[in-house]
Protein backbone atom coordinates (compact mmCIF):
# COMPACT_ATOMS: atom_id res chain seq x y z
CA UNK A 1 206.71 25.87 115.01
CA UNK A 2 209.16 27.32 112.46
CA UNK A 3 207.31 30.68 112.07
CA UNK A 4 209.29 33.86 113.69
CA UNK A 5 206.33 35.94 114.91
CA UNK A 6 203.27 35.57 117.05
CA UNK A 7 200.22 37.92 118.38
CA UNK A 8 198.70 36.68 121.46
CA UNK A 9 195.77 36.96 123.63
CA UNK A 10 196.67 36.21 127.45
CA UNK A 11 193.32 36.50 130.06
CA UNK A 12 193.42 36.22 133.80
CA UNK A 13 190.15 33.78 133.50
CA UNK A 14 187.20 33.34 130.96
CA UNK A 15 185.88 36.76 130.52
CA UNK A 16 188.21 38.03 132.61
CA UNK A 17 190.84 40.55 131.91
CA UNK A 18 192.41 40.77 128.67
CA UNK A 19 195.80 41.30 127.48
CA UNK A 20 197.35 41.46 123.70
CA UNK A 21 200.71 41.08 122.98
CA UNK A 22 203.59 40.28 119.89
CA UNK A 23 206.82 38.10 120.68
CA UNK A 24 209.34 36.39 118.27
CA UNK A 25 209.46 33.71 120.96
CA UNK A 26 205.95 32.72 122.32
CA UNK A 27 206.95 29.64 124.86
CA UNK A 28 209.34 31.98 126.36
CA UNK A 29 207.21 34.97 126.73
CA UNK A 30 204.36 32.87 128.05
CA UNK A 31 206.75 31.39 130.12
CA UNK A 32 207.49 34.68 131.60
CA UNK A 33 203.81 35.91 131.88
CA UNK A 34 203.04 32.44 133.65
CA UNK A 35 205.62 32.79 136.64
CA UNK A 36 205.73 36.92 136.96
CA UNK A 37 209.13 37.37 135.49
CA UNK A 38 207.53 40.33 133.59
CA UNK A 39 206.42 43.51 135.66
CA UNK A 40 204.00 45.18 135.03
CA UNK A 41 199.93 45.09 133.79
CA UNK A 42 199.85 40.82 133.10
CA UNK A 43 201.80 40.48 136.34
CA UNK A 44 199.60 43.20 138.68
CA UNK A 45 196.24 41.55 137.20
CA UNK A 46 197.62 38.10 137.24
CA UNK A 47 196.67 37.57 133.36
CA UNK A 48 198.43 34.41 132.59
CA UNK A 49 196.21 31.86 129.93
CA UNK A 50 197.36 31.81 126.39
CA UNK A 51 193.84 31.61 125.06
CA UNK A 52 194.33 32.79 121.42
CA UNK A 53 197.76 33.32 119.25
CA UNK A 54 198.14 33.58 115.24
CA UNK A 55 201.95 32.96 113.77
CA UNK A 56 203.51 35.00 111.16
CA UNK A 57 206.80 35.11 109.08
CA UNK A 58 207.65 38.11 109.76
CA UNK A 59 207.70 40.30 113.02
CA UNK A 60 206.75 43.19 111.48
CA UNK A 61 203.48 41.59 110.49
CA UNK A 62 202.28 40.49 114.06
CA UNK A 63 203.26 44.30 115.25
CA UNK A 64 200.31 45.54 113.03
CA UNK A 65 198.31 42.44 114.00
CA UNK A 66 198.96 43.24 117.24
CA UNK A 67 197.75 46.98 116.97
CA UNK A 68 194.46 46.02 115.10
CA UNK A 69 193.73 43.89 117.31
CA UNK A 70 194.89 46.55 120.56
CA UNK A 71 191.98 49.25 118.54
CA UNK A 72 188.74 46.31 118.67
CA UNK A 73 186.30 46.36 121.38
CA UNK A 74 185.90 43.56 124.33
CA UNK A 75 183.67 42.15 122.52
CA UNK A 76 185.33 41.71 119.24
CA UNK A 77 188.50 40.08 121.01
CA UNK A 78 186.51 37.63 123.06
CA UNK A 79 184.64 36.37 119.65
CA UNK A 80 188.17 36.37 118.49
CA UNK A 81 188.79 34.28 121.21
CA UNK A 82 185.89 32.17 121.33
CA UNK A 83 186.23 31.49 117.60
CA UNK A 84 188.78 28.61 118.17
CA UNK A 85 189.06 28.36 121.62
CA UNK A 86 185.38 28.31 122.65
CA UNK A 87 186.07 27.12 126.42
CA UNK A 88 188.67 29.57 126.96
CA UNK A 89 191.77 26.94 127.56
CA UNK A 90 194.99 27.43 128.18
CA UNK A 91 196.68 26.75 124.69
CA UNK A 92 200.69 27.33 126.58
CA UNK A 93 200.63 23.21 126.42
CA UNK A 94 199.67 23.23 123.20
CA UNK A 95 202.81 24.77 121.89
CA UNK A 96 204.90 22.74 124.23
């Protein structure tokens, strides 16, 4: 991947709880969502599965990504989701 900038959707389990997030280095942020290196909400509801990402070129564009994104209802994000990822897998290998 030679983009810079990613939005992501992390979820403890399909349907489960939801987390969105922006990084300039997804396989190490996932990385660090995966094995609790990161304190806080993913790491106290033990949301972990990439299930939905987009790539930009420029950080500044997956910040407002991120924020529209942040503002949609459940439902929205999981028919984000479910829109290319239907069976809610874990995409981290993917990117790997």
């Amino acid at each position: 991947m030679n983009k810079s900038a990613y939005t992501y959707i992390l979820a403890s389990r399909k349907n489960g709880t939801l987390y969105v997030g922006v990084t300039s280095n997804i396989i190490y942020r996932i990385y660090e969502h995966k094995n609790g290196l990161i304190d806080g909400f993913t790491k106290k509801y033990d949301v972990k599965l990439l299930v939905y990402f987009e790539v930009f070129d420029d950080i500044t564009e997956a910040i407002k990504r991120e924020k529209v994104i942040k503002g949609w209802t459940r439902k929205k994000k999981i028919d984000l989701i479910e829109s290319i990822n239907k069976d809610w897998k874990d995409l981290y290998d993917y990117l790997l």
